[in-house]
N, C-alpha and C. Protein backbone atom coordinates (compact mmCIF):
# COMPACT_ATOMS: atom_id res chain seq x y z
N UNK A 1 82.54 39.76 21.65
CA UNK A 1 81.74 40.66 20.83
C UNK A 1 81.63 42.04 21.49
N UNK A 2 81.41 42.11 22.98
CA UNK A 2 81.26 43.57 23.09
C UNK A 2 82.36 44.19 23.21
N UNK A 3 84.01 43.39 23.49
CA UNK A 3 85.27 44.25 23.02
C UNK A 3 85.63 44.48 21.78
N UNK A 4 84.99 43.72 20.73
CA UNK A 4 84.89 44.46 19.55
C UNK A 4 83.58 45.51 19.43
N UNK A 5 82.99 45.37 19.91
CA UNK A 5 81.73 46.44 20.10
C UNK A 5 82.28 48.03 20.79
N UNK A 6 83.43 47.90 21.55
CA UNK A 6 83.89 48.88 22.39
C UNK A 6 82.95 49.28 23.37
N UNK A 7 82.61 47.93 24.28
CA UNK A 7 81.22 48.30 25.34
C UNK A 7 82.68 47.45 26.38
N UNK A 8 83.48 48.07 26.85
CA UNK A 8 84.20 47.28 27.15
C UNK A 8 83.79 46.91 29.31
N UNK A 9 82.62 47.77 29.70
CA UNK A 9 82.19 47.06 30.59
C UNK A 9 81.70 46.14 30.71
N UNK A 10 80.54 45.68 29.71
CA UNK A 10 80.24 44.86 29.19
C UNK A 10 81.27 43.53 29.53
N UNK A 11 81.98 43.46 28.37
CA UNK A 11 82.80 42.31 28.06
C UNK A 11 83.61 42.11 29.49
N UNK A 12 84.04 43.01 30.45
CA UNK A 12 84.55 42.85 31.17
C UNK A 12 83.88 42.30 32.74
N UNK A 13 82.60 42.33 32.67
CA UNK A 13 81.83 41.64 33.57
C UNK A 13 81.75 40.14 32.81
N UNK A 14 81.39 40.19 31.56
CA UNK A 14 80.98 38.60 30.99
C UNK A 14 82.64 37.96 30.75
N UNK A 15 83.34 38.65 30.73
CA UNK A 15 85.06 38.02 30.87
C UNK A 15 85.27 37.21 32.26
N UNK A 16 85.14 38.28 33.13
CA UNK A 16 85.46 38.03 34.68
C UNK A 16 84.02 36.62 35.09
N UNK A 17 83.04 36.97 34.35
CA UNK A 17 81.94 35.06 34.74
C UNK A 17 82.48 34.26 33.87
N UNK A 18 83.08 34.34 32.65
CA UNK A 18 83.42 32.92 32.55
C UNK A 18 85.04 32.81 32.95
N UNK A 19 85.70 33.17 33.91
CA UNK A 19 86.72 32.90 34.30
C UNK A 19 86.69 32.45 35.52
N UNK A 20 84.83 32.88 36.66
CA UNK A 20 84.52 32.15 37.86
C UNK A 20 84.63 30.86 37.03
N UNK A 21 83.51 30.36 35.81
CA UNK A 21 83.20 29.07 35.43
C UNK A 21 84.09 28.52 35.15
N UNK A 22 85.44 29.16 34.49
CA UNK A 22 86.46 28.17 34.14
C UNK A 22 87.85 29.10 34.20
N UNK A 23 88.42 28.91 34.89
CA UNK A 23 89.46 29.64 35.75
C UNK A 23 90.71 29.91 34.86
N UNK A 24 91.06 28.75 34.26
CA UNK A 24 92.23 28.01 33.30
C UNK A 24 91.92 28.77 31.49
N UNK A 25 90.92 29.36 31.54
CA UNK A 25 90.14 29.75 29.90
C UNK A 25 91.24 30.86 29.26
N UNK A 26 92.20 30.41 28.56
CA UNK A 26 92.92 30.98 27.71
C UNK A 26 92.67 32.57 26.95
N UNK A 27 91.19 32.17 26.42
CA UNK A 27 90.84 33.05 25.51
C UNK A 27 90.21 34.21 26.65
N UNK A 28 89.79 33.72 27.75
CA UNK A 28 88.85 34.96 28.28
C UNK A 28 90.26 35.68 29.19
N UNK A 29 91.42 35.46 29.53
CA UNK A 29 92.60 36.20 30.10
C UNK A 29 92.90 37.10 29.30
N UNK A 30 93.21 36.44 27.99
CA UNK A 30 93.44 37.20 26.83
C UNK A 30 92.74 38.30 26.30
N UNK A 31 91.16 38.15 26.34
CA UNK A 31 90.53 39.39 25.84
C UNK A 31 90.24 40.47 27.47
N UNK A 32 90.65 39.47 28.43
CA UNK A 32 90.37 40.47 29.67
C UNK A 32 91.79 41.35 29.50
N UNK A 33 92.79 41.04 29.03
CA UNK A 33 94.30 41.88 29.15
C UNK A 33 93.84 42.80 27.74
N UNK A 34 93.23 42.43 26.92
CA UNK A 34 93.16 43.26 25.84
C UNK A 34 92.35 44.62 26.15
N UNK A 35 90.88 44.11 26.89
CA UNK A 35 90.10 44.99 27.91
C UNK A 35 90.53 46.43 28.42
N UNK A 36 91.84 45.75 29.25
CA UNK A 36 92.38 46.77 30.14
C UNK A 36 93.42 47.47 29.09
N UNK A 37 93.92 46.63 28.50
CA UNK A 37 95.18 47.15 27.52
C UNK A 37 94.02 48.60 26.57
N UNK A 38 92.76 48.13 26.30
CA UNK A 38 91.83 49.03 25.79
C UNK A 38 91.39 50.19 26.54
N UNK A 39 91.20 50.10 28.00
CA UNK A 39 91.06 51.06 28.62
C UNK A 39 92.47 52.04 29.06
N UNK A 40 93.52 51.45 28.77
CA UNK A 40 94.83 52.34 29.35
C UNK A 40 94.91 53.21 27.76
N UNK A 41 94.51 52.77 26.61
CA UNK A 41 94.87 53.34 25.73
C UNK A 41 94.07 54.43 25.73
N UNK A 42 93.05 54.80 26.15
CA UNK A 42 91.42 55.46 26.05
C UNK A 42 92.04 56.63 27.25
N UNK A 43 92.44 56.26 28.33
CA UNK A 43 92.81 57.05 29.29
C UNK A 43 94.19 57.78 28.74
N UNK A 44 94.76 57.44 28.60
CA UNK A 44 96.29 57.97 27.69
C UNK A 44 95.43 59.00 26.98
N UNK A 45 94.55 58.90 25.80
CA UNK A 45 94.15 59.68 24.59
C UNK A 45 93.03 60.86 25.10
N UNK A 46 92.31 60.43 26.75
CA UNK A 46 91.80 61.48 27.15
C UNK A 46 92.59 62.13 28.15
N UNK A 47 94.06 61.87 27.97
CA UNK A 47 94.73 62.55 29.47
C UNK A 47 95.46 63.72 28.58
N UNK A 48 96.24 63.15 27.20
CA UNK A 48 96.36 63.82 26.26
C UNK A 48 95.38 64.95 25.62
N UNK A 49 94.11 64.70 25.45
CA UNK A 49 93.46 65.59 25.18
C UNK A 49 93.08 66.82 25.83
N UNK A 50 93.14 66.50 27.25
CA UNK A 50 92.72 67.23 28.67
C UNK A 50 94.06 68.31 28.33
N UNK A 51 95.44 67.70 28.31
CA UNK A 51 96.44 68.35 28.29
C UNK A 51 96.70 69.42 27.02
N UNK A 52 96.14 69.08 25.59
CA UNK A 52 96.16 69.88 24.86
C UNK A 52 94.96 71.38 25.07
N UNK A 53 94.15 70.28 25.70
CA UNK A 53 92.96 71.97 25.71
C UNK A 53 93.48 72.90 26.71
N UNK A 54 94.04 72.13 27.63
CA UNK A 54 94.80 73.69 28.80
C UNK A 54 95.39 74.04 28.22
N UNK A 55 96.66 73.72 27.13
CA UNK A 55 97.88 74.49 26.58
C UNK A 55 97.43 75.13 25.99
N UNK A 56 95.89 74.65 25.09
CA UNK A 56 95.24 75.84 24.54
C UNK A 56 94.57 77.20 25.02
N UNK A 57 94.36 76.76 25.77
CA UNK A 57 93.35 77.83 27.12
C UNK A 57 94.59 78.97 27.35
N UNK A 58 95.50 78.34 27.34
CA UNK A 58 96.82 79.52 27.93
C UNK A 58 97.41 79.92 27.12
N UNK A 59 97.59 79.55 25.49
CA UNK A 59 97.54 79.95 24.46
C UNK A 59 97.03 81.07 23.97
N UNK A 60 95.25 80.81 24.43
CA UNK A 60 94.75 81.67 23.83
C UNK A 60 94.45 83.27 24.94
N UNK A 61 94.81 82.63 25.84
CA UNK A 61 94.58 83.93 26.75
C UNK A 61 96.27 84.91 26.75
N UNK A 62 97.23 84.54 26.37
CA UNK A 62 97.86 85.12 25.99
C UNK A 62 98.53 85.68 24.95
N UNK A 63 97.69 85.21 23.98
CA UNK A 63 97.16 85.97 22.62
C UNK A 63 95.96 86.97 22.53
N UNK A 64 95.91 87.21 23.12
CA UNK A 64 94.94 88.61 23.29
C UNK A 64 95.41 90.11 22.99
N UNK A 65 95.09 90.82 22.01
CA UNK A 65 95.40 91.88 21.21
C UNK A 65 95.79 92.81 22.76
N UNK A 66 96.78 93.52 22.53
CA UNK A 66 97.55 94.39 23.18
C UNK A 66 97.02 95.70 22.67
N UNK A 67 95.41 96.16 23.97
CA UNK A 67 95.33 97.67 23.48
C UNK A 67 96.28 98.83 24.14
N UNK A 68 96.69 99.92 23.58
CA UNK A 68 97.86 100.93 23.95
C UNK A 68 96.76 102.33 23.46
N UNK A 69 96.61 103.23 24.26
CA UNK A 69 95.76 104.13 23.77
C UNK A 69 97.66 105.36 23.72
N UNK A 70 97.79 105.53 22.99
CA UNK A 70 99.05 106.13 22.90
C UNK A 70 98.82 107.71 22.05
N UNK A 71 99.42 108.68 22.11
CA UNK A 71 99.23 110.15 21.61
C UNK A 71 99.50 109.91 19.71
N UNK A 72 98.98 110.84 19.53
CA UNK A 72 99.16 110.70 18.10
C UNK A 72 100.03 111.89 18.00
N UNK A 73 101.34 111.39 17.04
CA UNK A 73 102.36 112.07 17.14
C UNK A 73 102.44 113.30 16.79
N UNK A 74 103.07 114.22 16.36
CA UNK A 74 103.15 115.60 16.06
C UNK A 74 103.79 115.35 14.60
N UNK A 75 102.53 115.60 13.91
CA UNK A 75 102.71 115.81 12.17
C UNK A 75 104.08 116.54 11.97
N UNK A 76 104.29 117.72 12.23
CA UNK A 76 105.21 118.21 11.91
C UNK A 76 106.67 118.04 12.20
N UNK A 77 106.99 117.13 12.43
CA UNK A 77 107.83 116.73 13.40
C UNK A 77 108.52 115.54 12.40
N UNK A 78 109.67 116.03 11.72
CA UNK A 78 109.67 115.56 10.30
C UNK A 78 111.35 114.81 10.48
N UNK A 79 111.83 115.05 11.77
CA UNK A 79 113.33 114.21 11.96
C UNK A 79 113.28 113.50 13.84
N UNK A 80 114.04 113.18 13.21
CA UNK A 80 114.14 111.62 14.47
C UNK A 80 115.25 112.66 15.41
N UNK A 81 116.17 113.68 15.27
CA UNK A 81 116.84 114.04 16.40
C UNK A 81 116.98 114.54 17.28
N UNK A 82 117.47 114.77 18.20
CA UNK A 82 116.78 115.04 19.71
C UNK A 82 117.91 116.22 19.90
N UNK A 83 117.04 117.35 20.09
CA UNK A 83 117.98 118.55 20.63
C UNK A 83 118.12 118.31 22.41
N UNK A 84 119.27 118.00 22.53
CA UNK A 84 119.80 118.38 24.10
C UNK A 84 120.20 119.40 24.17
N UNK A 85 120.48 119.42 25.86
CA UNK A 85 121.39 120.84 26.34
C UNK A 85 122.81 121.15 25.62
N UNK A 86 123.20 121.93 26.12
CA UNK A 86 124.68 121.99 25.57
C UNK A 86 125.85 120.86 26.15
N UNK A 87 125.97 120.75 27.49
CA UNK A 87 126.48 120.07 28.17
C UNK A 87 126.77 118.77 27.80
N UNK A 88 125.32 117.96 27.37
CA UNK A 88 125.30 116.81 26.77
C UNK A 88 125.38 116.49 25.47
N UNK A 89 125.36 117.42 24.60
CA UNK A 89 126.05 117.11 23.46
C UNK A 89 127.30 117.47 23.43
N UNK A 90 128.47 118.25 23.87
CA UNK A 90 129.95 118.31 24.27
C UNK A 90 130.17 116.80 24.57
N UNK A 91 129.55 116.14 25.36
CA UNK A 91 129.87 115.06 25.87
C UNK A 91 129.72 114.38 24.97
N UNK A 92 128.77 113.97 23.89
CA UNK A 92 128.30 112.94 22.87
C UNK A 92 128.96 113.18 21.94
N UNK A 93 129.80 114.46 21.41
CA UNK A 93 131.15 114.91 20.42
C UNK A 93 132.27 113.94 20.98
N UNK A 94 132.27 114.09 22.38
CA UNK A 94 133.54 113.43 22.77
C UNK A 94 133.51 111.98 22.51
N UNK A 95 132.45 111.31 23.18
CA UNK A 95 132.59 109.88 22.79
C UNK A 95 132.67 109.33 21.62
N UNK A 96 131.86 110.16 20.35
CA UNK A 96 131.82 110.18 18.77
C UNK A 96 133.34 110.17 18.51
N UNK A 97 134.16 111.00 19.26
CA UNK A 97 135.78 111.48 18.53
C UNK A 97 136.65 110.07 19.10
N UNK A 98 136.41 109.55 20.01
CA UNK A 98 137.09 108.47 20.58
C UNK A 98 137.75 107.61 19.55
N UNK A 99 138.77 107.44 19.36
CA UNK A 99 138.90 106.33 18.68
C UNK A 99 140.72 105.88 18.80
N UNK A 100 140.53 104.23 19.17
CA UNK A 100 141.79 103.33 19.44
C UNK A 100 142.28 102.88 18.16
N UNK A 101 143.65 102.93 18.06
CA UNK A 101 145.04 102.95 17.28
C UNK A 101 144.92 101.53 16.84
N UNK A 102 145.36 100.94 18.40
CA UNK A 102 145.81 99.71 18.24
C UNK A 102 145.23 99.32 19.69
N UNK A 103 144.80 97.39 19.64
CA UNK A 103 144.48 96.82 20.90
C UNK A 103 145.10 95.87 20.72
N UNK A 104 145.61 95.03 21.79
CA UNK A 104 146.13 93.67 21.91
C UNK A 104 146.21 93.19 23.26
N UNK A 105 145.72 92.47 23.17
CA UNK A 105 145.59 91.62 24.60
C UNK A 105 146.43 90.28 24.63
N UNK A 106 146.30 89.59 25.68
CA UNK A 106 147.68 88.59 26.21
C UNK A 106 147.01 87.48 25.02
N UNK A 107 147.57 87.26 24.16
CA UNK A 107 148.05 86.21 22.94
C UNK A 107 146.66 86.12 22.06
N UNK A 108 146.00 87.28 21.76
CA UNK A 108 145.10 88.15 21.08
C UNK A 108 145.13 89.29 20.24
N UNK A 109 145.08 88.78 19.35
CA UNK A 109 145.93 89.75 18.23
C UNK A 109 144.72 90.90 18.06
């Protein structure tokens, strides 16, 4: 009654006296393995639980809003392109003009 009760100290002291009184007792091995089989399941489901609340804990601390105090841009400022020197755009014409005919490599068409 108290391993169906889930008082499983209980049952597990009154398991272990009638197994002094009768050593050979079928039924009290049986609900003493069920006992423990009850407590490994209980420990499993709080070792599991333990383990979900840290993943949560680290979850949530690295979900934390990303403040950036950053400039507010220049309204007028109405194209994305970037005036360089002279130097470096000669150079950025050149790589733009680049261009291969033909490639082939060893049995790569």
């Amino acid at each position: 009654m108290f391993y169906e009760w889930g008082q499983l100290d209980q049952a597990e002291t009154k398991l272990n006296q009638a197994l002094k009184l009768e050593p050979g007792n079928r039924a009290a091995i049986h609900y003493l393995q069920l006992v423990l089989d009850q407590r490994y399941r209980n420990a499993a489901v709080n070792s599991e639980n333990t383990r979900r609340e840290q993943i949560l804990s680290v979850e949530q601390a690295w979900d934390k809003p990303i403040k950036r105090d950053l400039p507010v841009p220049n309204p007028w400022a109405r194209t994305n392109l970037v005036h360089t020197g002279r130097g470096r755009q000669i150079i950025y014409q050149k790589l733009e003009t680049i261009r291969i005919d033909e490639l082939s490599l060893d049995s790569i068409p």
